[in-house]
C-alpha atoms as a PDB file:
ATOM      1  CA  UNK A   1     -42.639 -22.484 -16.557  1.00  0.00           C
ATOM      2  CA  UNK A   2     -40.746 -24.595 -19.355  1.00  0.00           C
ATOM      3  CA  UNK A   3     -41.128 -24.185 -22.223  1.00  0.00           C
ATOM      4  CA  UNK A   4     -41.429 -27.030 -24.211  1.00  0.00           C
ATOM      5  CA  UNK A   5     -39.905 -28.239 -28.083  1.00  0.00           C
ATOM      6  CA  UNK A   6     -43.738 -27.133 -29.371  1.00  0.00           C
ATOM      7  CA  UNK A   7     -43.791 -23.713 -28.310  1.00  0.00           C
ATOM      8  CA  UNK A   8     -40.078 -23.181 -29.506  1.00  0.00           C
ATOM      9  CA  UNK A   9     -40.941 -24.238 -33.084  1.00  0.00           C
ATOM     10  CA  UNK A  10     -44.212 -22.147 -32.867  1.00  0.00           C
ATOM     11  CA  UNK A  11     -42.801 -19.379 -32.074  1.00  0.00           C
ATOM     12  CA  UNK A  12     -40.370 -19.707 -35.090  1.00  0.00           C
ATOM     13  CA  UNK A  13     -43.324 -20.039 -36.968  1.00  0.00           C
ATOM     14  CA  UNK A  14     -44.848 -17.190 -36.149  1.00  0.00           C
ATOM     15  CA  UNK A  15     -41.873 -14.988 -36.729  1.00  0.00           C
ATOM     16  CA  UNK A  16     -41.307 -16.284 -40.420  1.00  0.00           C
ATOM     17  CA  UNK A  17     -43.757 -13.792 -41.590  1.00  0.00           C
ATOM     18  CA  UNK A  18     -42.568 -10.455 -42.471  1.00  0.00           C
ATOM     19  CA  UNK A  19     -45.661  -8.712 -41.532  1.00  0.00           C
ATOM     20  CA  UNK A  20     -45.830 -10.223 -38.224  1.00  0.00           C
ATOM     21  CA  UNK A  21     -42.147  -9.044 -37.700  1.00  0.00           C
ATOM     22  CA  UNK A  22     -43.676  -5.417 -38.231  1.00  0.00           C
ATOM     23  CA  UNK A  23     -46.806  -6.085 -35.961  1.00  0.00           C
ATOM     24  CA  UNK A  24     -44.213  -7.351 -33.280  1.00  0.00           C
ATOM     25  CA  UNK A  25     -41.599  -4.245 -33.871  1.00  0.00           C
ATOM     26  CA  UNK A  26     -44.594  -1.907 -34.421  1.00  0.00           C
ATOM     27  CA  UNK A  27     -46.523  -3.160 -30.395  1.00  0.00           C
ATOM     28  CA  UNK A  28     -42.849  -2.186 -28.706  1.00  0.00           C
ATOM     29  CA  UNK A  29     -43.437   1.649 -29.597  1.00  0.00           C
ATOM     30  CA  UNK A  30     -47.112   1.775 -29.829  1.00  0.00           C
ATOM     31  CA  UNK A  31     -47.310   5.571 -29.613  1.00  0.00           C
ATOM     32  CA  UNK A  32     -44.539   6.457 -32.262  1.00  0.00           C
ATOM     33  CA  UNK A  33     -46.561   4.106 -34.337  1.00  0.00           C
ATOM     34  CA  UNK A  34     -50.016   4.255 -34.110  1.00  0.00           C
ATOM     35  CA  UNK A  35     -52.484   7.301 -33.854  1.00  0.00           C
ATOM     36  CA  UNK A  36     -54.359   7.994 -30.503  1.00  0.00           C
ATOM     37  CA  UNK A  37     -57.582   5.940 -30.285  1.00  0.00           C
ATOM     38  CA  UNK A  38     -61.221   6.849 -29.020  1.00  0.00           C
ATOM     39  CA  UNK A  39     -61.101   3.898 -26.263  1.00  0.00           C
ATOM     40  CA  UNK A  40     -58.140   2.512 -24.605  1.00  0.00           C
ATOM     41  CA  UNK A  41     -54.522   3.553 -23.967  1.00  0.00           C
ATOM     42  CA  UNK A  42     -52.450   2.890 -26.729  1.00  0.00           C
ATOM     43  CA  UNK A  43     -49.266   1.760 -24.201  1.00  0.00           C
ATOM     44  CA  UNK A  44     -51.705   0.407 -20.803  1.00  0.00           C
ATOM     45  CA  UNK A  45     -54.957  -1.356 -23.088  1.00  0.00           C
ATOM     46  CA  UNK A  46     -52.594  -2.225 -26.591  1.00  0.00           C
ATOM     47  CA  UNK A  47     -53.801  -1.402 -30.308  1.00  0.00           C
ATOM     48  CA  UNK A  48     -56.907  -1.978 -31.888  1.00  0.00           C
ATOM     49  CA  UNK A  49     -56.497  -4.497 -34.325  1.00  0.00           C
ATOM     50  CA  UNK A  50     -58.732  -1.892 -36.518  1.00  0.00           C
ATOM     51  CA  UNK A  51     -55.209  -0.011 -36.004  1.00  0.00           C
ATOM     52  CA  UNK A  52     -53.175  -2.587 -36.968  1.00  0.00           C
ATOM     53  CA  UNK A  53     -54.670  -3.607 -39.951  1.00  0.00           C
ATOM     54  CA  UNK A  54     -54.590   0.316 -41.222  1.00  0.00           C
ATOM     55  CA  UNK A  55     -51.397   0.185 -40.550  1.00  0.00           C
ATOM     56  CA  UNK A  56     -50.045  -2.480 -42.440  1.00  0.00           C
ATOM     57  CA  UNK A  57     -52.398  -1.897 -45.227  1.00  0.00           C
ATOM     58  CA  UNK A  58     -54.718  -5.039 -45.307  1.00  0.00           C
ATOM     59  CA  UNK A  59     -58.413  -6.463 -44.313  1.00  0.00           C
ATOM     60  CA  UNK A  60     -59.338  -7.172 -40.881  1.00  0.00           C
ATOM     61  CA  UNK A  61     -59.524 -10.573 -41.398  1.00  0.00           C
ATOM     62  CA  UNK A  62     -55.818 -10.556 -42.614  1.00  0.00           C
ATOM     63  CA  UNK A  63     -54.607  -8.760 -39.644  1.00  0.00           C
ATOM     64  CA  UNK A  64     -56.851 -10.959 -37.245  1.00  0.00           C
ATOM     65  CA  UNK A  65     -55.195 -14.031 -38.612  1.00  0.00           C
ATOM     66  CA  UNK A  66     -51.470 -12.486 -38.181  1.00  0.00           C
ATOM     67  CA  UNK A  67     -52.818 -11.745 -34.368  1.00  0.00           C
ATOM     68  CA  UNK A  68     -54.401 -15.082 -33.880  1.00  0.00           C
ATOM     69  CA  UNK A  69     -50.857 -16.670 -34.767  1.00  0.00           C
ATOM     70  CA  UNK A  70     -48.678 -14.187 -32.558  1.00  0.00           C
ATOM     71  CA  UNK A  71     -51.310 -14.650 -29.422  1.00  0.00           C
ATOM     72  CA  UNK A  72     -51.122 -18.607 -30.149  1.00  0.00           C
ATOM     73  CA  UNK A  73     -47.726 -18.549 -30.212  1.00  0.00           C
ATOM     74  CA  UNK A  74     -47.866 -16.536 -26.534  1.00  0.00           C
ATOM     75  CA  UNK A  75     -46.100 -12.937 -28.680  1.00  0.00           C
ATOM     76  CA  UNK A  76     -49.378 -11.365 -27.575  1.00  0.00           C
ATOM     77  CA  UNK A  77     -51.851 -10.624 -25.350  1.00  0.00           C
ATOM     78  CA  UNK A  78     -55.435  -9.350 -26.307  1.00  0.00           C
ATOM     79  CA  UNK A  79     -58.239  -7.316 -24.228  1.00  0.00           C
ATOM     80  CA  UNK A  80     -61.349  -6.656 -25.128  1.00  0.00           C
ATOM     81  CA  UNK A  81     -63.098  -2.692 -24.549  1.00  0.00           C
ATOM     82  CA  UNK A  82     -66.534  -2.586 -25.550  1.00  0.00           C
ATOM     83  CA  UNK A  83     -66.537  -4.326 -29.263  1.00  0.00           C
ATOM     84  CA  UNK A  84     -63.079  -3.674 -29.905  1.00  0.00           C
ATOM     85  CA  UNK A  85     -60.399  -6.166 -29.232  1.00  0.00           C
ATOM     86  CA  UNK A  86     -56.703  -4.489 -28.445  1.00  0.00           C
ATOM     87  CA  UNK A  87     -53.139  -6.202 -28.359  1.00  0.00           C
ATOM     88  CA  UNK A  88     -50.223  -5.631 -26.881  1.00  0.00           C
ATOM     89  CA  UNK A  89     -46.757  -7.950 -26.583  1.00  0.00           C
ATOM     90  CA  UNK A  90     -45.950  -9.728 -23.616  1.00  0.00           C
ATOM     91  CA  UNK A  91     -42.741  -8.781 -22.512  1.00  0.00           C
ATOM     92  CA  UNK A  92     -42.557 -11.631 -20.226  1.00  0.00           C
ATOM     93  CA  UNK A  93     -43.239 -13.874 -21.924  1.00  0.00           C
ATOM     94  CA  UNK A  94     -41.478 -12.782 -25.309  1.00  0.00           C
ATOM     95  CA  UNK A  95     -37.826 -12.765 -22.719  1.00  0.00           C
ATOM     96  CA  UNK A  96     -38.789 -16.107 -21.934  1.00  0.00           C
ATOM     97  CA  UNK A  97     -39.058 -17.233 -25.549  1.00  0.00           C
ATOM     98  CA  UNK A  98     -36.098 -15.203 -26.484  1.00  0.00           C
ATOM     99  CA  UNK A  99     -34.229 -17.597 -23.902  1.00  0.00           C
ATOM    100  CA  UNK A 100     -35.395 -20.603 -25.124  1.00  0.00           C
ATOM    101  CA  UNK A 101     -34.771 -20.122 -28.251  1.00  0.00           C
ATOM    102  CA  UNK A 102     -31.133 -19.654 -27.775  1.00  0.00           C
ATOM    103  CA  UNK A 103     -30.863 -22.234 -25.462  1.00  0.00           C
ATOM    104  CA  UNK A 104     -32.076 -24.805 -28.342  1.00  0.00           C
ATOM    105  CA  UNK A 105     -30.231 -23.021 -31.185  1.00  0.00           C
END
């Protein structure tokens, strides 16, 4: 897949925000980070976003708009269990990124 000029600059986007830059670092070590959860694997399912948002101290619709941006901007994947919705980065596609980002820089 190539990744075109658009995804580049959203990506860059994306990663302008210091609290996305923790969400990111936070998703690469999900169990030194984030306490065991009730449903789902914190390394095989991802985080709740109730998780996330604990964690970094704001509302769930705050943390549900950082998440929107890093999914939109292909940083994450989401799954829903029952009502909760849990994210986790994709690796793939993040190395992908990673490379075109150099490549245009």
């Amino acid at each position: 897949m190539t990744l075109l000029d658009d995804d580049v600059e959203s990506v860059l986007r994306a990663l302008a925000s210091e609290r996305r830059l923790l969400i990111l670092k936070w998703l690469k070590q999900p169990r030194k980070h984030f306490r065991a959860q009730v449903d789902g694997d914190l390394v095989d399912d991802g985080v709740c976003g109730v998780l996330i948002a604990e964690k970094l101290g704001v509302s769930q619709p705050t943390v549900s708009e950082h998440l929107k941006v890093l999914s939109q901007a292909g940083l994450l994947r989401s799954k829903r269990v029952k009502q909760w919705t849990f994210y986790k980065r994709d690796e793939a596609r993040i190395s992908e990124l990673k490379r075109a980002i150099v490549a245009k820089i």
